[in-house]
C-alpha atoms as a PDB file:
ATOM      1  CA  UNK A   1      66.329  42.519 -16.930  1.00  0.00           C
ATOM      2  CA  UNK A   2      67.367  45.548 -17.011  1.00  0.00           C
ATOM      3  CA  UNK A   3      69.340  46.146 -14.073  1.00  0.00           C
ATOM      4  CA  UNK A   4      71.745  48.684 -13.362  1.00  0.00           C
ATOM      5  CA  UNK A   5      75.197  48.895 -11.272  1.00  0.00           C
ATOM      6  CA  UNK A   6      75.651  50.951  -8.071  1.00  0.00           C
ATOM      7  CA  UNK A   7      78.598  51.415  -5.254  1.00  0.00           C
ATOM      8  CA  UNK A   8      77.181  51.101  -1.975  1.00  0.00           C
ATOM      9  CA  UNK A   9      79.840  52.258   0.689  1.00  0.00           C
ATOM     10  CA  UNK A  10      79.415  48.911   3.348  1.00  0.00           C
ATOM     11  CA  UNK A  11      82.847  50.331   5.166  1.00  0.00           C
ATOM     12  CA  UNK A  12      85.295  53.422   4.057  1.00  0.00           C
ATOM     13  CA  UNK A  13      87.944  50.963   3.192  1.00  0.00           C
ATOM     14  CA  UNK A  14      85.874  48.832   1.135  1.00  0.00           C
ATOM     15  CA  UNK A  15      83.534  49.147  -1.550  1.00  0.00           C
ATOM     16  CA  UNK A  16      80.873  47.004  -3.028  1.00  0.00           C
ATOM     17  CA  UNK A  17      78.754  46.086  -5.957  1.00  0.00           C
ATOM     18  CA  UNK A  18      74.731  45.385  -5.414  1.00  0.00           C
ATOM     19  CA  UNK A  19      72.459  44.784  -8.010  1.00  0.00           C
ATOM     20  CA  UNK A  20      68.852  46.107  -8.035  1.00  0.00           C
ATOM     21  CA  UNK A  21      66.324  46.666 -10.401  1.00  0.00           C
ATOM     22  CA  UNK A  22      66.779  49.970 -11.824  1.00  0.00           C
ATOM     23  CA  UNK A  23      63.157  49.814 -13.411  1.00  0.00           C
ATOM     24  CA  UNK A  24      60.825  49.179  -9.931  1.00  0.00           C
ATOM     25  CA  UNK A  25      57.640  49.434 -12.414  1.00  0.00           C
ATOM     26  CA  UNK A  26      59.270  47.124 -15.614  1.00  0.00           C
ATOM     27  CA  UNK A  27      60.043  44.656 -13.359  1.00  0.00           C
ATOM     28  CA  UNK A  28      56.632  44.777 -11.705  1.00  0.00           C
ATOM     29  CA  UNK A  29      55.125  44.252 -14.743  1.00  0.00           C
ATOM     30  CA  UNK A  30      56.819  40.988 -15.666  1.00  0.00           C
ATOM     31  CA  UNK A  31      55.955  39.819 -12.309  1.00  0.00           C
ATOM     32  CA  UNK A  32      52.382  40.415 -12.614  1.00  0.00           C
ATOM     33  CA  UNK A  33      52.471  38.423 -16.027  1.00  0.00           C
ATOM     34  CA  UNK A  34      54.379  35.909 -14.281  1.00  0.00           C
ATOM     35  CA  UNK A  35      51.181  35.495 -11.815  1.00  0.00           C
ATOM     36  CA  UNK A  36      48.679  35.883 -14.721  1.00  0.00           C
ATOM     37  CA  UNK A  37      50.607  33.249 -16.642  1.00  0.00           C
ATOM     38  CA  UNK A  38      50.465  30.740 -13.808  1.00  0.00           C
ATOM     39  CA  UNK A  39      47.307  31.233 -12.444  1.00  0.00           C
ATOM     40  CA  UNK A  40      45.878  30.065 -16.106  1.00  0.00           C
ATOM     41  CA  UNK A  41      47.920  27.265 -16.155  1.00  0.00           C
ATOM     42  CA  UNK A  42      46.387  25.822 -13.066  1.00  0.00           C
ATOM     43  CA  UNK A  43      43.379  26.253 -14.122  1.00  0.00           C
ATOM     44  CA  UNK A  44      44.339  23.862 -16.790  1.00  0.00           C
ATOM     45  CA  UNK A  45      45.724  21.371 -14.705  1.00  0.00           C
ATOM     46  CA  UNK A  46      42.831  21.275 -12.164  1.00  0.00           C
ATOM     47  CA  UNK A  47      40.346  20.681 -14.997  1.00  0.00           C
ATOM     48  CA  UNK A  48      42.796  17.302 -16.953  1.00  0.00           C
ATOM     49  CA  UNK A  49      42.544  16.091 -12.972  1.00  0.00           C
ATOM     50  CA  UNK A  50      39.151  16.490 -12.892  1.00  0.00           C
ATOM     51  CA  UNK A  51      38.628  14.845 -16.315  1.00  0.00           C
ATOM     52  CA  UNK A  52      40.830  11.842 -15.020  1.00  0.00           C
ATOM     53  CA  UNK A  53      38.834  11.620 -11.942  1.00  0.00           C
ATOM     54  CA  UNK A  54      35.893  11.673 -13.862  1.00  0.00           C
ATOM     55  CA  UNK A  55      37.319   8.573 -15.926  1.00  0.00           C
ATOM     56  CA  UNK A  56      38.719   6.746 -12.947  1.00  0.00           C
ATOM     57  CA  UNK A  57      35.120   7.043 -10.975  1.00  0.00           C
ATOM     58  CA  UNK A  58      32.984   5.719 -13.671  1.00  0.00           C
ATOM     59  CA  UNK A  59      35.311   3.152 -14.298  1.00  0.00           C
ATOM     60  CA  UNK A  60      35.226   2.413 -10.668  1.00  0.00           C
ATOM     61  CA  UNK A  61      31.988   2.222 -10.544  1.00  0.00           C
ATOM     62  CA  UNK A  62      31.195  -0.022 -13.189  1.00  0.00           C
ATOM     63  CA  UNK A  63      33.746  -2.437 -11.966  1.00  0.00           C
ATOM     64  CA  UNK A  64      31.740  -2.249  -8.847  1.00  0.00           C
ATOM     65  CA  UNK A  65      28.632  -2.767 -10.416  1.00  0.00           C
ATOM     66  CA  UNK A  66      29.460  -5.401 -12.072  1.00  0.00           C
ATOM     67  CA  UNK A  67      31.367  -7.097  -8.719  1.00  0.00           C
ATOM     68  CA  UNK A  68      27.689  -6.974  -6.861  1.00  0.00           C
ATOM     69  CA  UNK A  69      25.631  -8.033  -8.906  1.00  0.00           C
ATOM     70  CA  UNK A  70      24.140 -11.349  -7.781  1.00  0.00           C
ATOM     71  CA  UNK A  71      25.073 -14.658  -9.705  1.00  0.00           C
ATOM     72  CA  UNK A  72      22.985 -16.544 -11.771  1.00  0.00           C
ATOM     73  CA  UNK A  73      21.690 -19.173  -9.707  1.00  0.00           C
ATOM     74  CA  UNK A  74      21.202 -16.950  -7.259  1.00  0.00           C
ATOM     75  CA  UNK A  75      18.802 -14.574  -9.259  1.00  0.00           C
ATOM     76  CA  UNK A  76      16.909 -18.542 -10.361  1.00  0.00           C
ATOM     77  CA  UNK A  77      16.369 -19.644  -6.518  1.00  0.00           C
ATOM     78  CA  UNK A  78      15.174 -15.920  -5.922  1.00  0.00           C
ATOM     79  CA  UNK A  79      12.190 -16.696  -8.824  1.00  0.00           C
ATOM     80  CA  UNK A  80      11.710 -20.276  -7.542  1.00  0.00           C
ATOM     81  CA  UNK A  81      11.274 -18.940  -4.478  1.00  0.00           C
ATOM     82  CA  UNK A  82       8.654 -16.436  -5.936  1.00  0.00           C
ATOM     83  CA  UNK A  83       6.870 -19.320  -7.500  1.00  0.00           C
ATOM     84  CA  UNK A  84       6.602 -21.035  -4.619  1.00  0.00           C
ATOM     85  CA  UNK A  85       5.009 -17.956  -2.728  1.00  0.00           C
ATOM     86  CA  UNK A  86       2.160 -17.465  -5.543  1.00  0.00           C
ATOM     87  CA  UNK A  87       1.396 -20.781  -5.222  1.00  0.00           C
ATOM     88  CA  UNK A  88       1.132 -20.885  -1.466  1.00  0.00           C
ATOM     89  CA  UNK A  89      -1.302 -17.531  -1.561  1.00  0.00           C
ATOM     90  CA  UNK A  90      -3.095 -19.392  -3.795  1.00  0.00           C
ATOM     91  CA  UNK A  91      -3.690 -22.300  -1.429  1.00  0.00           C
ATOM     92  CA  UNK A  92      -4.612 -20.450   1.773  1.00  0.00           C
ATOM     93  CA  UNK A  93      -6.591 -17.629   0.379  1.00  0.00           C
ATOM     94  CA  UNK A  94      -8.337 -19.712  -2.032  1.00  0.00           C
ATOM     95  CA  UNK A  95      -8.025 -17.172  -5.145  1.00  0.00           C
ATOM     96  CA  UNK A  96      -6.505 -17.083  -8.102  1.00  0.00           C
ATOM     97  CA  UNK A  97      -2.342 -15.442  -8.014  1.00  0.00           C
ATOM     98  CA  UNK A  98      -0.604 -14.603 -11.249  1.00  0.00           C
ATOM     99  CA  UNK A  99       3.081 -14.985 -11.822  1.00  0.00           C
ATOM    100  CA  UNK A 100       3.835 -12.671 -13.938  1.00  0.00           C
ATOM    101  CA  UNK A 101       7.083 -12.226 -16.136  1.00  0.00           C
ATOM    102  CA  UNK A 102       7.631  -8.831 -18.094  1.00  0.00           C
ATOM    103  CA  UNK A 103       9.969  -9.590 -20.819  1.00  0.00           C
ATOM    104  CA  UNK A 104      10.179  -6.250 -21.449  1.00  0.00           C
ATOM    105  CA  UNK A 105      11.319  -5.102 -18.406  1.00  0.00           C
ATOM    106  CA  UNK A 106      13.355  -7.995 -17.551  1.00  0.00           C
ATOM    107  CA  UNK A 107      11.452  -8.493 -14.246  1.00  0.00           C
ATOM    108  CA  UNK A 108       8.710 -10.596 -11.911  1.00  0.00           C
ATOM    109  CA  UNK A 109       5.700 -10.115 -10.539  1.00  0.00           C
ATOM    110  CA  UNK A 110       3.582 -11.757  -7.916  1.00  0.00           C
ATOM    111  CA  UNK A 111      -0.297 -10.350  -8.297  1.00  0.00           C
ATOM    112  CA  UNK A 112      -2.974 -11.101  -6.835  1.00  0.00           C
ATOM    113  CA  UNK A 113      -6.926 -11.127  -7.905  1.00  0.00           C
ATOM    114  CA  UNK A 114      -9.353  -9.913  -5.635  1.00  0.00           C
ATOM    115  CA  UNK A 115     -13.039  -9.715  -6.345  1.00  0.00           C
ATOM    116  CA  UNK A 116     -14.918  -6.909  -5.153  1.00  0.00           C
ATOM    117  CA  UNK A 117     -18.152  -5.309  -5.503  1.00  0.00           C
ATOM    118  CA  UNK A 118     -17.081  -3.610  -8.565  1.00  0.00           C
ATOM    119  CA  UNK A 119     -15.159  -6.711 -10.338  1.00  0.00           C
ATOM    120  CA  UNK A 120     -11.907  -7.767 -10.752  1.00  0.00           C
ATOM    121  CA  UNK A 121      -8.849  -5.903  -9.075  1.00  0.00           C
ATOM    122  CA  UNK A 122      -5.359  -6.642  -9.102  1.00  0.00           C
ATOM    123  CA  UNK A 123      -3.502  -6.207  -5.572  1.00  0.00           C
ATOM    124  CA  UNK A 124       0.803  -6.457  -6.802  1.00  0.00           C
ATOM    125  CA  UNK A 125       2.553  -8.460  -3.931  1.00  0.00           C
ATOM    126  CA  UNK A 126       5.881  -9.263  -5.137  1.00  0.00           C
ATOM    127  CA  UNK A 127       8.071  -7.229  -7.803  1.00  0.00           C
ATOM    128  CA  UNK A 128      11.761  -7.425  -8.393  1.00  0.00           C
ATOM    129  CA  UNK A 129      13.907  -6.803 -11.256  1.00  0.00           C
ATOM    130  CA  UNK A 130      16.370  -9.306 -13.243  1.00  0.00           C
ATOM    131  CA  UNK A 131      20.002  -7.811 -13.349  1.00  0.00           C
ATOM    132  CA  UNK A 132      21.435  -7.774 -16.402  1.00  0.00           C
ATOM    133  CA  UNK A 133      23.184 -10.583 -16.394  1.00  0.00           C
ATOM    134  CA  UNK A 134      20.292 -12.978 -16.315  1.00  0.00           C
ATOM    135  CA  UNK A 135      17.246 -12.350 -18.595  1.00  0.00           C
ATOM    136  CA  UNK A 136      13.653 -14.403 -18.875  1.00  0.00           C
ATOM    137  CA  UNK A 137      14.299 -16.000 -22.583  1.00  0.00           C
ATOM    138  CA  UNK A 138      11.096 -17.912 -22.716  1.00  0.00           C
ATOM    139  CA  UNK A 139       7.973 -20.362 -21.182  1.00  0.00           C
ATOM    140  CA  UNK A 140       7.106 -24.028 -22.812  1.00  0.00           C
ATOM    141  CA  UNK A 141       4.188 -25.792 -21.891  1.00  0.00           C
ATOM    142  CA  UNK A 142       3.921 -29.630 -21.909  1.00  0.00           C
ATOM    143  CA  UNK A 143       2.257 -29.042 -25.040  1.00  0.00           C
ATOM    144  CA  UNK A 144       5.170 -27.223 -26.744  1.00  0.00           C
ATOM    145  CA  UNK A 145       3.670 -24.375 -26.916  1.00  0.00           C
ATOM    146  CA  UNK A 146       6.464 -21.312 -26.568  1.00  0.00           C
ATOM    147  CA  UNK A 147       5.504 -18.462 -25.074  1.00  0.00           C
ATOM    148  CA  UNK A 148       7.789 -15.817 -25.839  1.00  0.00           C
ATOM    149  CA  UNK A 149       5.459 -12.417 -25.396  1.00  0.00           C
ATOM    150  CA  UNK A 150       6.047  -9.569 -23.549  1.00  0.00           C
ATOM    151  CA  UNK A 151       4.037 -10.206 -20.411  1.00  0.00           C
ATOM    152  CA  UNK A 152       3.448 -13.557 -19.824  1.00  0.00           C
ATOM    153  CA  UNK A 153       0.916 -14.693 -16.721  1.00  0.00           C
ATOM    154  CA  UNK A 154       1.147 -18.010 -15.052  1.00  0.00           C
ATOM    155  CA  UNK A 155      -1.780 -18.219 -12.936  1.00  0.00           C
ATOM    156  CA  UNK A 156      -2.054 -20.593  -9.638  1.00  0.00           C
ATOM    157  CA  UNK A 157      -5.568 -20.835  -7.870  1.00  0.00           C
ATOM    158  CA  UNK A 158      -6.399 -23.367  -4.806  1.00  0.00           C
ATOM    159  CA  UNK A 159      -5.601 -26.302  -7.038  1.00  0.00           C
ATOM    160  CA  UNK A 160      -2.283 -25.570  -7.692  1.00  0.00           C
ATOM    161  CA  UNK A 161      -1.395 -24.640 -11.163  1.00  0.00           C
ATOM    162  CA  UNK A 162      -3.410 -25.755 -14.600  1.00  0.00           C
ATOM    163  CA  UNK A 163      -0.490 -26.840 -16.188  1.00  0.00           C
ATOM    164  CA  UNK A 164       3.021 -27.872 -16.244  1.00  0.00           C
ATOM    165  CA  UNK A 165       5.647 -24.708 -17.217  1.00  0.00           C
ATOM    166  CA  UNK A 166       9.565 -24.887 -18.114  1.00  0.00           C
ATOM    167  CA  UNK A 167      10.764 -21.199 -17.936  1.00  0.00           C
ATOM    168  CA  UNK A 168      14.218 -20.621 -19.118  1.00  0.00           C
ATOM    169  CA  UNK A 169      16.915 -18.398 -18.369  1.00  0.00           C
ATOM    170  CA  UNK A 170      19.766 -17.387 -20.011  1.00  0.00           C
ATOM    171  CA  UNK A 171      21.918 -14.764 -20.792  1.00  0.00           C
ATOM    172  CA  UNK A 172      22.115 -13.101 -24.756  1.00  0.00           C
ATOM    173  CA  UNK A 173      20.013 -15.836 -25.831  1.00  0.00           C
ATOM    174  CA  UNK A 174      21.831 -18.932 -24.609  1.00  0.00           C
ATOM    175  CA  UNK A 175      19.879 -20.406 -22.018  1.00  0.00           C
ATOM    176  CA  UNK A 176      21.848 -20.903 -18.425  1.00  0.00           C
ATOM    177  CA  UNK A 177      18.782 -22.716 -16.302  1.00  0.00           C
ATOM    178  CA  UNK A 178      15.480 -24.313 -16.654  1.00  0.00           C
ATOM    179  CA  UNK A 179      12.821 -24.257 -13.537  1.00  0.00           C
ATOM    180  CA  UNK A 180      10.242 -26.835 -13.627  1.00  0.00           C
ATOM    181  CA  UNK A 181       6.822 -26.071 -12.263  1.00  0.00           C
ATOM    182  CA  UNK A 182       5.035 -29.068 -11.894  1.00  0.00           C
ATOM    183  CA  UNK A 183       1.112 -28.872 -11.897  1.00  0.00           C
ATOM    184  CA  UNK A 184       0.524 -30.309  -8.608  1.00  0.00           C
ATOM    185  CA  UNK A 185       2.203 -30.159  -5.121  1.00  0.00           C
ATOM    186  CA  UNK A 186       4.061 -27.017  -5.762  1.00  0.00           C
ATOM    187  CA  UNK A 187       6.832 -29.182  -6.665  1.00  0.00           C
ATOM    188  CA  UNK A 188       9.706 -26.737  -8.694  1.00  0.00           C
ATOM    189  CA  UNK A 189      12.435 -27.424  -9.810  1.00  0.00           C
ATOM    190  CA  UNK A 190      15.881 -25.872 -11.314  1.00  0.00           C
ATOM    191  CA  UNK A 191      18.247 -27.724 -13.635  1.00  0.00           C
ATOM    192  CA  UNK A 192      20.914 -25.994 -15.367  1.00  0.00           C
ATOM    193  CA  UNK A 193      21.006 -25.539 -18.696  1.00  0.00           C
ATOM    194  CA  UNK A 194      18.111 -25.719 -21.503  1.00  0.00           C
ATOM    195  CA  UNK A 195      15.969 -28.524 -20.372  1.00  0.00           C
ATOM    196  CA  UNK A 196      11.935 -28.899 -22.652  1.00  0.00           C
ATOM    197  CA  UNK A 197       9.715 -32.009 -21.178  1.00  0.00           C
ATOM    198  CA  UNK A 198       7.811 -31.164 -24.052  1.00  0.00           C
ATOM    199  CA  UNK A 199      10.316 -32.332 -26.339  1.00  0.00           C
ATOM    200  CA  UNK A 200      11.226 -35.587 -23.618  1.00  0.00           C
ATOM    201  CA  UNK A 201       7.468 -36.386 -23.632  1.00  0.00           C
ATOM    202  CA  UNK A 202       7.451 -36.474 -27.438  1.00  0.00           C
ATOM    203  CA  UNK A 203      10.750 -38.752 -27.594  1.00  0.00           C
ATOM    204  CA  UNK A 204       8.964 -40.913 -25.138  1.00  0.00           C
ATOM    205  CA  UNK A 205       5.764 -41.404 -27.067  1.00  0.00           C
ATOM    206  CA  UNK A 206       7.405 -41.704 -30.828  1.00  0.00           C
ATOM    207  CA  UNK A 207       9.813 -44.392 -28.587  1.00  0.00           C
ATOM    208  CA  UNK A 208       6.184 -46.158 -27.587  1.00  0.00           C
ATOM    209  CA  UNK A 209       4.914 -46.027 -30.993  1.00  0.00           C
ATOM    210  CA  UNK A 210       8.660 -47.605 -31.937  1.00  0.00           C
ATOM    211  CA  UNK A 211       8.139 -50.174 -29.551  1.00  0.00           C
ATOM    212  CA  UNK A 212       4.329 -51.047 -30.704  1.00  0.00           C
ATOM    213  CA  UNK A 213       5.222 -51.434 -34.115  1.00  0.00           C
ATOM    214  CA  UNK A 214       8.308 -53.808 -33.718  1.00  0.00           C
ATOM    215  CA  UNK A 215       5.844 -56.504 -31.467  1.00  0.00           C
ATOM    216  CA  UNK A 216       3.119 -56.427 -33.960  1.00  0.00           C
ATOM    217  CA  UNK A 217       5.930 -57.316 -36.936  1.00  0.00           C
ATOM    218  CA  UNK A 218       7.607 -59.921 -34.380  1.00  0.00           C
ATOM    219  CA  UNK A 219       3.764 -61.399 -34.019  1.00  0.00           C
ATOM    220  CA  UNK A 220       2.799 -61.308 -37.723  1.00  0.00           C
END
């Protein structure tokens, strides 16, 4: 580095040898880049840290996400529970509720109709959003009719409900539960898995029409 030797008289009977820079401003220098040099390389290490912080929070996050979200049957006794509450409003304020499920939005919606001097107006009473890990797959009627829209509207009035509904639930098209809404009473029901009275009804009568035609061959 540069250095040079020098006596340095510590006693007269002795001598010795120290070492100093010989060059105060050369060796300056190469301290200075020393700093410089460092100083960039922290720089670098604080932003890998924060890129692996970054990482580690949304993956934390995620994990916690995923750890709160509310199970399945859960999320169905939550919209039975909705269902139950239209129908009640219904009852004591003689009008007409909707129950209303956005497809689109993967959410429900209690609403009800008012009439007022200028028509029709909708007052929204209930909302709440499906988590992802339960979505509204479709509606059957008694008559088989699937309804498998958008925005679909199940309306209850002081009577109860005009027909009888099976909405299914499910999760990337397999369907996890079935609620029942029966048309009178305000009797609802959940059964897991895909359950379609339509299709029971159907058995039932082509079993009937089994049935009739065996006695009237046995009685020929």
């Amino acid at each position: 580095m540069g250095l040079c030797k020098k006596l340095v008289f510590v006693l007269p009977s002795t001598l010795r040898l120290s070492s100093e820079p010989c060059c105060p401003r050369e060796h300056s220098d190469i301290e200075g880049s020393r700093n410089i040099l460092r100083k960039g390389l922290t720089l670098v290490e604080m932003v890998v840290v924060m890129m692996i912080l970054g990482v580690l929070i949304t993956m934390t996050a995620v994990s916690i996400s995923n750890f709160i979200k509310p199970p399945p049957k859960e999320i169905t006794d939550n919209i039975k529970a909705a269902l139950f509450y239209a129908y009640q409003t219904a009852i004591l304020n003689n009008q007409t509720v909707m129950f209303v499920l956005n497809r689109a939005d993967n959410k429900y919606l209690v609403v009800k109709i008012d009439r007022t001097d200028e028509g029709l107006e909708e007052k929204k009473m209930l909302e709440s959003s499906l988590p992802s890990n339960l979505s509204i797959v479709d509606v059957m009627d008694l008559r088989g009719i699937k309804y498998e829209s958008e925005k679909i509207e199940i309306p209850f009035n002081r009577d109860g409900i005009s027909e009888n509904y099976d909405i299914h639930l499910g999760r990337e098209g397999n369907i996890i539960y079935t609620i029942m809404i029966y048309k009178f009473n305000g009797r609802i029901e959940i059964v897991p898995g895909e359950k379609s009275r339509a299709e029971e009804l159907n058995y039932d009568k082509n079993d009937e029409k089994k049935k009739q035609e065996e006695l009237e061959i046995l009685f020929e």
